[in-house]
PDB file of N, CA and C in Angstrom:
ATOM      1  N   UNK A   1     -36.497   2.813   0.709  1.00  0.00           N
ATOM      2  CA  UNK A   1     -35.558   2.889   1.815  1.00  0.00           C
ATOM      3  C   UNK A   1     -36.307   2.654   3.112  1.00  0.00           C
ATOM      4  N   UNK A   2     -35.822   1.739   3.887  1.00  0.00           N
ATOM      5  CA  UNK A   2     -36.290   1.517   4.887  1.00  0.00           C
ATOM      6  C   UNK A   2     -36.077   2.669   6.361  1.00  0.00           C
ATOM      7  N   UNK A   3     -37.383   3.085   6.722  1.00  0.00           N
ATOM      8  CA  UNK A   3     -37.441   3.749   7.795  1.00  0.00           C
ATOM      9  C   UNK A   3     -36.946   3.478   9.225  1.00  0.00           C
ATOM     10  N   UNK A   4     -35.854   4.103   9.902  1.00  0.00           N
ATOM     11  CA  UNK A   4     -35.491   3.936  11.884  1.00  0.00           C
ATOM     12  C   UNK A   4     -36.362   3.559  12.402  1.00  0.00           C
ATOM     13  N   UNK A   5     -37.312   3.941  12.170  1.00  0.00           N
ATOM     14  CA  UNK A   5     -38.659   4.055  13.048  1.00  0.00           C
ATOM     15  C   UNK A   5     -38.690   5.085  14.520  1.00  0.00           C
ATOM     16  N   UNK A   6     -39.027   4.727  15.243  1.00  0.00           N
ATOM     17  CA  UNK A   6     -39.651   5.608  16.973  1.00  0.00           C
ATOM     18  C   UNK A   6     -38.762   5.450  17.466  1.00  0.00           C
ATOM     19  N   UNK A   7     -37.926   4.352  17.496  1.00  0.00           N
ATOM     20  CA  UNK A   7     -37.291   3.409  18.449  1.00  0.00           C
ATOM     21  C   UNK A   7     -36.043   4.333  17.817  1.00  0.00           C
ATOM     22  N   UNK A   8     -35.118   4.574  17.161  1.00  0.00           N
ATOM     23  CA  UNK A   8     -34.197   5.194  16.753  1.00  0.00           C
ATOM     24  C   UNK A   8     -34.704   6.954  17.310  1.00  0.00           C
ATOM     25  N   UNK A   9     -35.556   7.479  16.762  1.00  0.00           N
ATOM     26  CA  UNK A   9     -35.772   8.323  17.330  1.00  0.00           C
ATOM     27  C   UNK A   9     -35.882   8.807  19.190  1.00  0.00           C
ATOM     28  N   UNK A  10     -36.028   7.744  19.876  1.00  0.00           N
ATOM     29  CA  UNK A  10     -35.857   7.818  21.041  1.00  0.00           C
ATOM     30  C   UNK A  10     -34.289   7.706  21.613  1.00  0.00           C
ATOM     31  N   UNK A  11     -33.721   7.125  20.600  1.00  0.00           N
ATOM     32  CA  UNK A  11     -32.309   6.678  20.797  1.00  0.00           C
ATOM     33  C   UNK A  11     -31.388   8.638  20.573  1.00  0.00           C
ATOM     34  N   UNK A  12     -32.004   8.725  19.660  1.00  0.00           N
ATOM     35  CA  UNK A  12     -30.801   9.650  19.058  1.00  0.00           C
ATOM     36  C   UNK A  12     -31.423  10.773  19.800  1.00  0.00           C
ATOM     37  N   UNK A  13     -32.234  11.427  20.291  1.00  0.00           N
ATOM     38  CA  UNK A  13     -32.613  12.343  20.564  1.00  0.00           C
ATOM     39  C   UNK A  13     -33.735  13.461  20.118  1.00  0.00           C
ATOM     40  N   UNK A  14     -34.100  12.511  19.229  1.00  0.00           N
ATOM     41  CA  UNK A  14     -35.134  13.127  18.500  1.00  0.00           C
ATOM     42  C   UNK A  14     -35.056  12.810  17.178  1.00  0.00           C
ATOM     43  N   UNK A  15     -33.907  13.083  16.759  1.00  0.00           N
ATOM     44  CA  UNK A  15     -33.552  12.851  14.748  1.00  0.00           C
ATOM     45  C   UNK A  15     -33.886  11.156  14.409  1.00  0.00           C
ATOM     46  N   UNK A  16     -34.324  10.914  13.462  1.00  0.00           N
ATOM     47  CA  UNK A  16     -34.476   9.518  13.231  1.00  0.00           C
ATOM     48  C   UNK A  16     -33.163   9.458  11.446  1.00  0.00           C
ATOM     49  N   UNK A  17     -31.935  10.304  11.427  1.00  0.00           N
ATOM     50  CA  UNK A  17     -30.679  10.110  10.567  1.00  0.00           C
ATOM     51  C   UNK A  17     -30.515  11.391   9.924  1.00  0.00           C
ATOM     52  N   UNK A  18     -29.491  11.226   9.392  1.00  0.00           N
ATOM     53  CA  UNK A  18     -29.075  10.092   9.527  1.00  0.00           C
ATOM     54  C   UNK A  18     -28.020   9.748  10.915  1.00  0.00           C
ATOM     55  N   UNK A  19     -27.568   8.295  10.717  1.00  0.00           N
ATOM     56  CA  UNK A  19     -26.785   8.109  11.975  1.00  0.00           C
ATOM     57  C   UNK A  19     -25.431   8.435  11.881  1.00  0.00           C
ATOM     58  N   UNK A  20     -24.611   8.386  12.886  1.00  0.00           N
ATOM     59  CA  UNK A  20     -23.140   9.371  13.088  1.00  0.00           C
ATOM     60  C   UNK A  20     -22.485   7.549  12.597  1.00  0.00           C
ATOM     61  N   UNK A  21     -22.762   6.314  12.559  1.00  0.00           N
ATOM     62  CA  UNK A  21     -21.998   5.197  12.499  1.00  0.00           C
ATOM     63  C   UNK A  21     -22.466   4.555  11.433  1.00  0.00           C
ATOM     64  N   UNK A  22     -22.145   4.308  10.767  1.00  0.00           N
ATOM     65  CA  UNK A  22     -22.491   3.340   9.164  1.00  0.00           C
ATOM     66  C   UNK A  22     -23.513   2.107   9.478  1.00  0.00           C
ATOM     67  N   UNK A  23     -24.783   2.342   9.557  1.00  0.00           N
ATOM     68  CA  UNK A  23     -25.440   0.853  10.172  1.00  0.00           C
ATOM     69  C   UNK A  23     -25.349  -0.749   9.547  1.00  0.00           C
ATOM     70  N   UNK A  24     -25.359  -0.506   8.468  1.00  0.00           N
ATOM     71  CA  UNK A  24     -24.343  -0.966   7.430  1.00  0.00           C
ATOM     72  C   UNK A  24     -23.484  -1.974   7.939  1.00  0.00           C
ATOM     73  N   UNK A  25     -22.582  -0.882   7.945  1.00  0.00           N
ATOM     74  CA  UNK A  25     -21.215  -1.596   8.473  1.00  0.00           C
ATOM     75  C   UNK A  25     -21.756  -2.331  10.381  1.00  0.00           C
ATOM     76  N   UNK A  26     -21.874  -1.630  11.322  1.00  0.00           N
ATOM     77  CA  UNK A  26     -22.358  -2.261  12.042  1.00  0.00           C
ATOM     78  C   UNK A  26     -23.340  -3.753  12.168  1.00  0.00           C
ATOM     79  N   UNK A  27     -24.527  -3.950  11.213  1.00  0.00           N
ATOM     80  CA  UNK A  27     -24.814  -5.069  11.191  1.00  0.00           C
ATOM     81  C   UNK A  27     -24.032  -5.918  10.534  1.00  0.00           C
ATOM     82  N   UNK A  28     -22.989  -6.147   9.858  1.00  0.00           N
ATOM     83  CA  UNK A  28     -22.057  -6.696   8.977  1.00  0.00           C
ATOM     84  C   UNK A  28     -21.164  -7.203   9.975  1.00  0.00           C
ATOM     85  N   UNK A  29     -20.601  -6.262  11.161  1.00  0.00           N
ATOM     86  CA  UNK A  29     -19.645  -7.168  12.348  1.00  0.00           C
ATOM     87  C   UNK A  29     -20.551  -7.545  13.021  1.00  0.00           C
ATOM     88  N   UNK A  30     -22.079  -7.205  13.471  1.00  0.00           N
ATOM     89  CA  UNK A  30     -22.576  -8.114  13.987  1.00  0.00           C
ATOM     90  C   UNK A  30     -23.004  -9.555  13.384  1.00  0.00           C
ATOM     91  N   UNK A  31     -23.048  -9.623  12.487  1.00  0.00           N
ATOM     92  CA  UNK A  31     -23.738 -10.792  11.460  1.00  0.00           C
ATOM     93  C   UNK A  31     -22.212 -11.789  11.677  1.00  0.00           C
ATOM     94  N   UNK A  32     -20.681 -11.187  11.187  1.00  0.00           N
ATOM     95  CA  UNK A  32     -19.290 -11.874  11.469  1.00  0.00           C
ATOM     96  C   UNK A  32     -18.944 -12.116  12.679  1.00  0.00           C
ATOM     97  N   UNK A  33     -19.590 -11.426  14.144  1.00  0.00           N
ATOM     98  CA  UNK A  33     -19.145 -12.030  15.125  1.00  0.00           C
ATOM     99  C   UNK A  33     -19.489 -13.591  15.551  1.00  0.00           C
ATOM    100  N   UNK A  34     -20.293 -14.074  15.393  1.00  0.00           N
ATOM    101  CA  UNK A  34     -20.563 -15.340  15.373  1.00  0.00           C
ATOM    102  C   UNK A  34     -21.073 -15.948  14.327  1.00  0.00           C
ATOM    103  N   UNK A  35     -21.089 -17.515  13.563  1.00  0.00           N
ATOM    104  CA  UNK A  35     -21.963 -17.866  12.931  1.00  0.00           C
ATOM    105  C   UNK A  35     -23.091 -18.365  13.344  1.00  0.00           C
ATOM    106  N   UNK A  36     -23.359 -17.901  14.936  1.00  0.00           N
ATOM    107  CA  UNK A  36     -24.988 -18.390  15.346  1.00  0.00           C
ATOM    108  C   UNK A  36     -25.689 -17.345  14.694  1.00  0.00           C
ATOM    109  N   UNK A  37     -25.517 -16.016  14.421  1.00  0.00           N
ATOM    110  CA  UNK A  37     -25.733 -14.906  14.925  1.00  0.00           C
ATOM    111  C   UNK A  37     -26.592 -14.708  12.834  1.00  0.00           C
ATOM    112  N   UNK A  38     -28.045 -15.335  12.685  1.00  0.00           N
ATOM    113  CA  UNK A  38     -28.716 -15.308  11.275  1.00  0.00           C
ATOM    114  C   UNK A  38     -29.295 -14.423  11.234  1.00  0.00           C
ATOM    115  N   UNK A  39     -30.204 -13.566  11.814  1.00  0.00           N
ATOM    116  CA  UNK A  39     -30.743 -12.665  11.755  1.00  0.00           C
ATOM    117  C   UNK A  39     -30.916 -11.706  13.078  1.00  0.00           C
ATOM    118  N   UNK A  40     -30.668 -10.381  12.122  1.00  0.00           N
ATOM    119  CA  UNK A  40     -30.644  -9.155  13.155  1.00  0.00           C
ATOM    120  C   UNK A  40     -31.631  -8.226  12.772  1.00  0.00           C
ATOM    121  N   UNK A  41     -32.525  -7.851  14.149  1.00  0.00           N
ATOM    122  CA  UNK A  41     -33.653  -6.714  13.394  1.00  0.00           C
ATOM    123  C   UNK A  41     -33.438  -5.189  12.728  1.00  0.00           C
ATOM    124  N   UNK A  42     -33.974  -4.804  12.580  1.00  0.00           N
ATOM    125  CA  UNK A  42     -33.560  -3.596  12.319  1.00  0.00           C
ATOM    126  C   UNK A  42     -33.338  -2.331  13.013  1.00  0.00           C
ATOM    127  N   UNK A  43     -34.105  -2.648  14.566  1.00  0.00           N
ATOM    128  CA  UNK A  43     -33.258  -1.846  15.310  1.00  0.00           C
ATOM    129  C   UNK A  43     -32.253  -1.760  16.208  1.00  0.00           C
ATOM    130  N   UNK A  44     -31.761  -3.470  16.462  1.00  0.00           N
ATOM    131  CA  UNK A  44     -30.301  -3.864  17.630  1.00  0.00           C
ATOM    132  C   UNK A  44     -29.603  -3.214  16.453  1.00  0.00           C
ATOM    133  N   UNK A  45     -28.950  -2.721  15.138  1.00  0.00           N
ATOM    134  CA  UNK A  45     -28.031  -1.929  14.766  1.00  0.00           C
ATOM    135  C   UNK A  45     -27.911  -0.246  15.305  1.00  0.00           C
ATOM    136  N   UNK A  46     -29.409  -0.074  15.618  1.00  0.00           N
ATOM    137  CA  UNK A  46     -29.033   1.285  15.957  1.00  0.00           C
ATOM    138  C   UNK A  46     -29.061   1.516  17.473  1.00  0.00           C
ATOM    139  N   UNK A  47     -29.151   0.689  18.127  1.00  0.00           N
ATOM    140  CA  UNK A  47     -28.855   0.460  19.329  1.00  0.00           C
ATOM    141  C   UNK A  47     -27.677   0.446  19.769  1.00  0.00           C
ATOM    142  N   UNK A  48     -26.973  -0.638  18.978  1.00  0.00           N
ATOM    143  CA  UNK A  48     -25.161  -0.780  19.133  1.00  0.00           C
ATOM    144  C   UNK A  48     -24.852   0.529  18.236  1.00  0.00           C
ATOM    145  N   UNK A  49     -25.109   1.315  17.498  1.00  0.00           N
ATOM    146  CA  UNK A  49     -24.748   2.787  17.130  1.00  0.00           C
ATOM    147  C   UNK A  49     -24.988   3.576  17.822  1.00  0.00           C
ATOM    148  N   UNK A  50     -25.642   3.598  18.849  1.00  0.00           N
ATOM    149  CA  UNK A  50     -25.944   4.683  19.669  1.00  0.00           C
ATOM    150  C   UNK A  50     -24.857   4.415  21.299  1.00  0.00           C
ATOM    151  N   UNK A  51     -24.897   3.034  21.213  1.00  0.00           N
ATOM    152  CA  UNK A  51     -24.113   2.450  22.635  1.00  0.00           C
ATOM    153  C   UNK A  51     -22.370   2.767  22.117  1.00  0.00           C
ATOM    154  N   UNK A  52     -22.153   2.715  20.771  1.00  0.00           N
ATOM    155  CA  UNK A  52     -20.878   2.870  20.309  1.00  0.00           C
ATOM    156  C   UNK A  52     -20.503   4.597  20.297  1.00  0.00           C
ATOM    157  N   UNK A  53     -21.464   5.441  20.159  1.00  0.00           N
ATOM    158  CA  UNK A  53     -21.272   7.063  20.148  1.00  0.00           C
ATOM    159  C   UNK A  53     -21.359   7.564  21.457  1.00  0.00           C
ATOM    160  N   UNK A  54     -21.770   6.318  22.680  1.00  0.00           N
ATOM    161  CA  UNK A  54     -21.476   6.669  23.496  1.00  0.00           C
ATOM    162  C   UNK A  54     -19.924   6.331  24.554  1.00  0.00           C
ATOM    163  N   UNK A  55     -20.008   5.438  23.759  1.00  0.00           N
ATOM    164  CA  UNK A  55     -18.393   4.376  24.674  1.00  0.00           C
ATOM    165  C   UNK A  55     -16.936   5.779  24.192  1.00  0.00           C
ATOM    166  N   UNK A  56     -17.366   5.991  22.445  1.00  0.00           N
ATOM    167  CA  UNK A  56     -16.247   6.972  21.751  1.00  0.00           C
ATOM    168  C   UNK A  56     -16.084   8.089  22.511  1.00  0.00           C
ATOM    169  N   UNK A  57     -17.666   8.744  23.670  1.00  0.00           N
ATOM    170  CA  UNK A  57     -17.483  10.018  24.087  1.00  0.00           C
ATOM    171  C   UNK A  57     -16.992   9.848  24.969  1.00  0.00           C
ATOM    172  N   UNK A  58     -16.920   8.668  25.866  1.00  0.00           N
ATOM    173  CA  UNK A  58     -16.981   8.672  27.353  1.00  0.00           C
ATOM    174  C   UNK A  58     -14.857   8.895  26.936  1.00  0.00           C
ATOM    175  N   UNK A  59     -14.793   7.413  26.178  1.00  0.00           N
ATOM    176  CA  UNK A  59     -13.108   7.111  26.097  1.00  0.00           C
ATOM    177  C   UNK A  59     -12.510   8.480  25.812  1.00  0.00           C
ATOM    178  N   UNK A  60     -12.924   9.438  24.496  1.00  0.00           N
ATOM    179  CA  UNK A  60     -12.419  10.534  24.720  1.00  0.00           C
ATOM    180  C   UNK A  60     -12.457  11.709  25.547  1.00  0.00           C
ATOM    181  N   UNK A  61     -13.421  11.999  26.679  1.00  0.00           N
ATOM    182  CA  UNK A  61     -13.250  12.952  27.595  1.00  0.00           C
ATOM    183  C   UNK A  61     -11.832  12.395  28.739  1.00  0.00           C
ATOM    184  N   UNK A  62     -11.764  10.550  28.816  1.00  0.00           N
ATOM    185  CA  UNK A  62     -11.113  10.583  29.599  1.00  0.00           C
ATOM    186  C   UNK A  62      -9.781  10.375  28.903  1.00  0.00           C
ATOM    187  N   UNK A  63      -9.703  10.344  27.565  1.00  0.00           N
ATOM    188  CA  UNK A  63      -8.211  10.786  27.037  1.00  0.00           C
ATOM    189  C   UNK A  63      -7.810  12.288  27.118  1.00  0.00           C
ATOM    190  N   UNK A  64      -8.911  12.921  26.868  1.00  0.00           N
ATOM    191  CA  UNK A  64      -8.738  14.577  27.048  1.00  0.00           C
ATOM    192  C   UNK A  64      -8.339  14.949  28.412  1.00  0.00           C
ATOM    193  N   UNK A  65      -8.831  14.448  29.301  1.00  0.00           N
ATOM    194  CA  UNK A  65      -8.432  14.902  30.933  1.00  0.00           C
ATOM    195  C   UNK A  65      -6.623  14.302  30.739  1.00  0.00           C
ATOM    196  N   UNK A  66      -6.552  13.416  30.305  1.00  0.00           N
ATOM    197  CA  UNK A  66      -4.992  13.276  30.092  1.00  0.00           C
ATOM    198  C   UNK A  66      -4.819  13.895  29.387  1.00  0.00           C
ATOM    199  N   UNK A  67      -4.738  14.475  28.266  1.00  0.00           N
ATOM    200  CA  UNK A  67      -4.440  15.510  27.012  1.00  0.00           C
ATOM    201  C   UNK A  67      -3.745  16.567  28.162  1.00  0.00           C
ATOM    202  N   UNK A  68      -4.940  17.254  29.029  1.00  0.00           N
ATOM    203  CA  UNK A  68      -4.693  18.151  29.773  1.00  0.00           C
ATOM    204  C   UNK A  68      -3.873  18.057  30.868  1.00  0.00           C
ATOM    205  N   UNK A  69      -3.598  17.074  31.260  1.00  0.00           N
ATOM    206  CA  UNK A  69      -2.965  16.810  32.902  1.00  0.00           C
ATOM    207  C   UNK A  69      -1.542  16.893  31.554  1.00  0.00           C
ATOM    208  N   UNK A  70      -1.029  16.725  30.991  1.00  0.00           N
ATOM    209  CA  UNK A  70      -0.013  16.727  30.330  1.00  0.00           C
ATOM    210  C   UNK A  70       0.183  18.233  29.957  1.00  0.00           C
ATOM    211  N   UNK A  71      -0.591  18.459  30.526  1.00  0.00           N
ATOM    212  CA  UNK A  71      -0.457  20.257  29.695  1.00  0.00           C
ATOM    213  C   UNK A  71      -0.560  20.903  27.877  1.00  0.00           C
ATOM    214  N   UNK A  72      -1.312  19.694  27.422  1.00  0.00           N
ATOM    215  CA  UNK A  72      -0.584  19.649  26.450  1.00  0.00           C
ATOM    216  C   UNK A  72      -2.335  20.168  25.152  1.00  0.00           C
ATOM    217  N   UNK A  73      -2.761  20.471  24.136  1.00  0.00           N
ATOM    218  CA  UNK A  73      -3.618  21.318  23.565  1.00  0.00           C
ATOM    219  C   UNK A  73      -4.355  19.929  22.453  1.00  0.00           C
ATOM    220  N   UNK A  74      -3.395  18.803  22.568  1.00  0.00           N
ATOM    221  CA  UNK A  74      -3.897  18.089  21.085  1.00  0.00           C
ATOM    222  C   UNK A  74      -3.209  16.309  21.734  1.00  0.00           C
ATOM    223  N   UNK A  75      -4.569  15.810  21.773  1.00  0.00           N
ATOM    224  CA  UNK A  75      -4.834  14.368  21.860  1.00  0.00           C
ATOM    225  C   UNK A  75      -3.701  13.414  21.163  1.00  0.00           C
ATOM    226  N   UNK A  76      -3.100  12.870  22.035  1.00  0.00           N
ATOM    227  CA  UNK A  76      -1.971  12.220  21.224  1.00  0.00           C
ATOM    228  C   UNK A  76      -2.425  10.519  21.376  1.00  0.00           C
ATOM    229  N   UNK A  77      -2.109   9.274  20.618  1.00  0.00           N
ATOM    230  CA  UNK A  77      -2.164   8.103  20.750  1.00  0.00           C
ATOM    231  C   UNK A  77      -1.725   7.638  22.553  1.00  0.00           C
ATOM    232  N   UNK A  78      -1.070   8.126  22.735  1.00  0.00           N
ATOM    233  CA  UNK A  78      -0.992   7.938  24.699  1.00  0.00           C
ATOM    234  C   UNK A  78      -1.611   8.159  25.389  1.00  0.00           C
ATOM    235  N   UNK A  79      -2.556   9.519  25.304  1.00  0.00           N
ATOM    236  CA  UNK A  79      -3.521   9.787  25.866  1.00  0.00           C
ATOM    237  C   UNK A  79      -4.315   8.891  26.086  1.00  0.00           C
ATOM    238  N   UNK A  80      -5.043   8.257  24.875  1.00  0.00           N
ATOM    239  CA  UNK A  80      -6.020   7.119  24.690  1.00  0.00           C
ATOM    240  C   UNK A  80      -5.177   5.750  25.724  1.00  0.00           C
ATOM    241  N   UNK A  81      -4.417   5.306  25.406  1.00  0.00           N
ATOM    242  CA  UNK A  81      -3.619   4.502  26.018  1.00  0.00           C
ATOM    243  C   UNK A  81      -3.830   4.418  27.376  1.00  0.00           C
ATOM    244  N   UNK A  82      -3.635   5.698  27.821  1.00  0.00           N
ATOM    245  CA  UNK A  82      -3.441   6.132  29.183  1.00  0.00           C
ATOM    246  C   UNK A  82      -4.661   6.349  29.954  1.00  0.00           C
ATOM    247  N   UNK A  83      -5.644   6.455  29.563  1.00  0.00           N
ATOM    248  CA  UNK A  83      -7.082   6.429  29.718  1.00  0.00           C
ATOM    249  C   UNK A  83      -7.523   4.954  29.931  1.00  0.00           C
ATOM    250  N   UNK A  84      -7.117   4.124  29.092  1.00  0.00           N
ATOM    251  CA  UNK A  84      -7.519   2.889  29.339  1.00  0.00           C
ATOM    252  C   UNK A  84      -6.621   2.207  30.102  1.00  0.00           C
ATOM    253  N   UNK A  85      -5.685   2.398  30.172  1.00  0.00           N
ATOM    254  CA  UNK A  85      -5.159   1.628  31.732  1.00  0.00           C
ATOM    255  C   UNK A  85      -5.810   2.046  32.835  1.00  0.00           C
ATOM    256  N   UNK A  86      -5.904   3.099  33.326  1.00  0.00           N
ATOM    257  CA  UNK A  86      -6.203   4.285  34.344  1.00  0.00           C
ATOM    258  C   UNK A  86      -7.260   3.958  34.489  1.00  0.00           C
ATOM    259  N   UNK A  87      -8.523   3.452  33.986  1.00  0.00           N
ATOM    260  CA  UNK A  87     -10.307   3.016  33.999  1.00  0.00           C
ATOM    261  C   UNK A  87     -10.149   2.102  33.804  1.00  0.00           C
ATOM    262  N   UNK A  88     -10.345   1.540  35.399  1.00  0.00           N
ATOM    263  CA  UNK A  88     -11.018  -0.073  35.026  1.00  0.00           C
ATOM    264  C   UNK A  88     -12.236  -0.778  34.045  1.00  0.00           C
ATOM    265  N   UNK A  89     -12.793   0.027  33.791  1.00  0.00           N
ATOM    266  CA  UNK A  89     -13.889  -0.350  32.890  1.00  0.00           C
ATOM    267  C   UNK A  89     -13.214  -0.854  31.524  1.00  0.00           C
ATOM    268  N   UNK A  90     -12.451  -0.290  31.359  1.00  0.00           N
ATOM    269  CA  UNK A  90     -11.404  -0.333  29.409  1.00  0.00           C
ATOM    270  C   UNK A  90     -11.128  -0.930  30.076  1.00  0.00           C
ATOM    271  N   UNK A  91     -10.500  -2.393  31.163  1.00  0.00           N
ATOM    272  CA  UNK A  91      -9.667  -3.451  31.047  1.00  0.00           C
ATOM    273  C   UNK A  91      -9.351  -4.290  29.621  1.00  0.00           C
ATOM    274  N   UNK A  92     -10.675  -4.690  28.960  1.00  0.00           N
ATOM    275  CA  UNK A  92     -10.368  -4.994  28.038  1.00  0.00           C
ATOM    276  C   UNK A  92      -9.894  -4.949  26.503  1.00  0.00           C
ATOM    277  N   UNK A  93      -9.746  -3.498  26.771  1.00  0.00           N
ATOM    278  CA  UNK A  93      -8.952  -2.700  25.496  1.00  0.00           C
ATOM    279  C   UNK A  93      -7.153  -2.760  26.181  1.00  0.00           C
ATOM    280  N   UNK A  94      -7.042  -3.005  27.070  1.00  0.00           N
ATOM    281  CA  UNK A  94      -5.311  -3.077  27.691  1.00  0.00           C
ATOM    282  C   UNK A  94      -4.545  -3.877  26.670  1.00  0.00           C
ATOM    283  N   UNK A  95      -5.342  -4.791  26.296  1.00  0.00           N
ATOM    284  CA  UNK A  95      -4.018  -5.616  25.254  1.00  0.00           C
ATOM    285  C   UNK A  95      -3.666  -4.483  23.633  1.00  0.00           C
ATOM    286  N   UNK A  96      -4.949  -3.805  23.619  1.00  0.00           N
ATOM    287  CA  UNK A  96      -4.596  -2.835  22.144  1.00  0.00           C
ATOM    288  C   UNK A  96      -3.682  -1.811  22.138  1.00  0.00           C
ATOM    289  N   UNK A  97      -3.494  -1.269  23.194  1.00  0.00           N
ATOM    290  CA  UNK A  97      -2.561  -0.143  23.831  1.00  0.00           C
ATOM    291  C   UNK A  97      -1.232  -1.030  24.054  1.00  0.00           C
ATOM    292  N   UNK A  98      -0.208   0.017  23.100  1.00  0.00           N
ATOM    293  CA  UNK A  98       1.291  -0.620  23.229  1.00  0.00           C
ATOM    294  C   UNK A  98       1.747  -0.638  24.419  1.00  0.00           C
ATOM    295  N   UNK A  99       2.907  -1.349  24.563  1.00  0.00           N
ATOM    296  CA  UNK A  99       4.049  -1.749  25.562  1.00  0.00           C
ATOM    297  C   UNK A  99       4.606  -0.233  25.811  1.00  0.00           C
ATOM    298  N   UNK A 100       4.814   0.529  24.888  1.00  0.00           N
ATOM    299  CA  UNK A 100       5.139   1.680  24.969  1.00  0.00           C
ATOM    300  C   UNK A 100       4.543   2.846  25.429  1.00  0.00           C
ATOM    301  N   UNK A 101       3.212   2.914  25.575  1.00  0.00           N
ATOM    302  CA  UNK A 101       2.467   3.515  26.068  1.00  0.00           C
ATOM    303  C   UNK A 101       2.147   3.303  27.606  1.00  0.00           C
ATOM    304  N   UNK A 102       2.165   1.999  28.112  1.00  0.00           N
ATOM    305  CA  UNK A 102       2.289   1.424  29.493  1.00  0.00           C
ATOM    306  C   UNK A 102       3.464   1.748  30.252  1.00  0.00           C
ATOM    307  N   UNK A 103       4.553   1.832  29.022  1.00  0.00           N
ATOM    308  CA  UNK A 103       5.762   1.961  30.127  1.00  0.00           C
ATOM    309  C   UNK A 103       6.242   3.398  30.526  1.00  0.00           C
ATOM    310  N   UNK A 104       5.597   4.715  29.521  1.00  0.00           N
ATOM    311  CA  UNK A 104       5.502   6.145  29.600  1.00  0.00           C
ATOM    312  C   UNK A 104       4.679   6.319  30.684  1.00  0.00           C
ATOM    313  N   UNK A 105       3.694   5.568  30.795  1.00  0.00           N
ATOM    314  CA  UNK A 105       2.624   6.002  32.332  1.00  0.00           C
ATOM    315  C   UNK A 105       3.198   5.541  33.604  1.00  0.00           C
ATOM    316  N   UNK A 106       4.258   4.147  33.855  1.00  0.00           N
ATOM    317  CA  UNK A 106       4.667   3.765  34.969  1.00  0.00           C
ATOM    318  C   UNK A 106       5.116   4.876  36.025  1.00  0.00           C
ATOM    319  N   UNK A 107       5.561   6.252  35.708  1.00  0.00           N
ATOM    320  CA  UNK A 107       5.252   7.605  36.446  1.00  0.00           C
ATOM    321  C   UNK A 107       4.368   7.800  36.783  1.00  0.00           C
ATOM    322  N   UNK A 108       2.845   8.014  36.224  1.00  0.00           N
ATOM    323  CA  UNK A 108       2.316   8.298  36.279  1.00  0.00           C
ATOM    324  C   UNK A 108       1.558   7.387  37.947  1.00  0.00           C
ATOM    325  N   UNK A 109       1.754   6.167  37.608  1.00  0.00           N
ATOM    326  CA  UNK A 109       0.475   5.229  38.160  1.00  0.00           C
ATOM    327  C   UNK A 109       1.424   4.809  39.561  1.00  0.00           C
ATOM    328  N   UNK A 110       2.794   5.069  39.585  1.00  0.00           N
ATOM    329  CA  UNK A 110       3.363   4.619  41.069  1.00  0.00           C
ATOM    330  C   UNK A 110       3.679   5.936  41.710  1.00  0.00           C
ATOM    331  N   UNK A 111       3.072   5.861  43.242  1.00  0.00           N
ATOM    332  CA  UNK A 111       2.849   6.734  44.034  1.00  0.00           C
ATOM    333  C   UNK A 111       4.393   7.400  44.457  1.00  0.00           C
TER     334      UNK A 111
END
């Protein structure tokens, strides 16, 4: 079995695994996102696993601050929705979030 090495260990915080994301599976959509894309080392997977456990925390604190501005105890599919309209940064998650979820926030987002 092949070893993380240092470089994973600097990533994760000390632990060198296992990892919270299937690396696996991660080099597999990296290898399908392009057919330029022949070889990947062995540590840009745990790089994009570590950049991906961070994008999941950031998106859910700011679905949770909606969770809460709703008053409400438990993360619903709108929340998320509503998070990514609301942060410009998620622009490009706007097309994954329903029509229905956009049109529940139009309260929200006009003054």
């Amino acid at each position: 079995m092949r070893q993380a090495g240092a470089y994973s260990k600097l990533l994760s915080g000390g632990r060198s695994g296992p990892h919270a994301l299937p690396l696996a599976r991660i080099k597999k959509i990296m290898k399908n996102s392009s057919e330029e894309v022949k070889m990947i080392s062995g540590e840009a997977p745990i790089v994009f696993s570590k950049a991906c456990e961070l994008f999941i925390e950031e998106l859910t604190k700011r679905a949770w601050a909606m969770t809460l501005q709703g008053k409400r105890r438990t993360m619903q599919r709108e929340d998320v929705a509503s998070a990514v309209i609301t942060t410009d940064v998620f622009d490009f998650l706007i097309n994954l979030v329903s029509d229905a979820a956009q049109e529940s926030l139009q309260p929200v987002l006009e003054p």
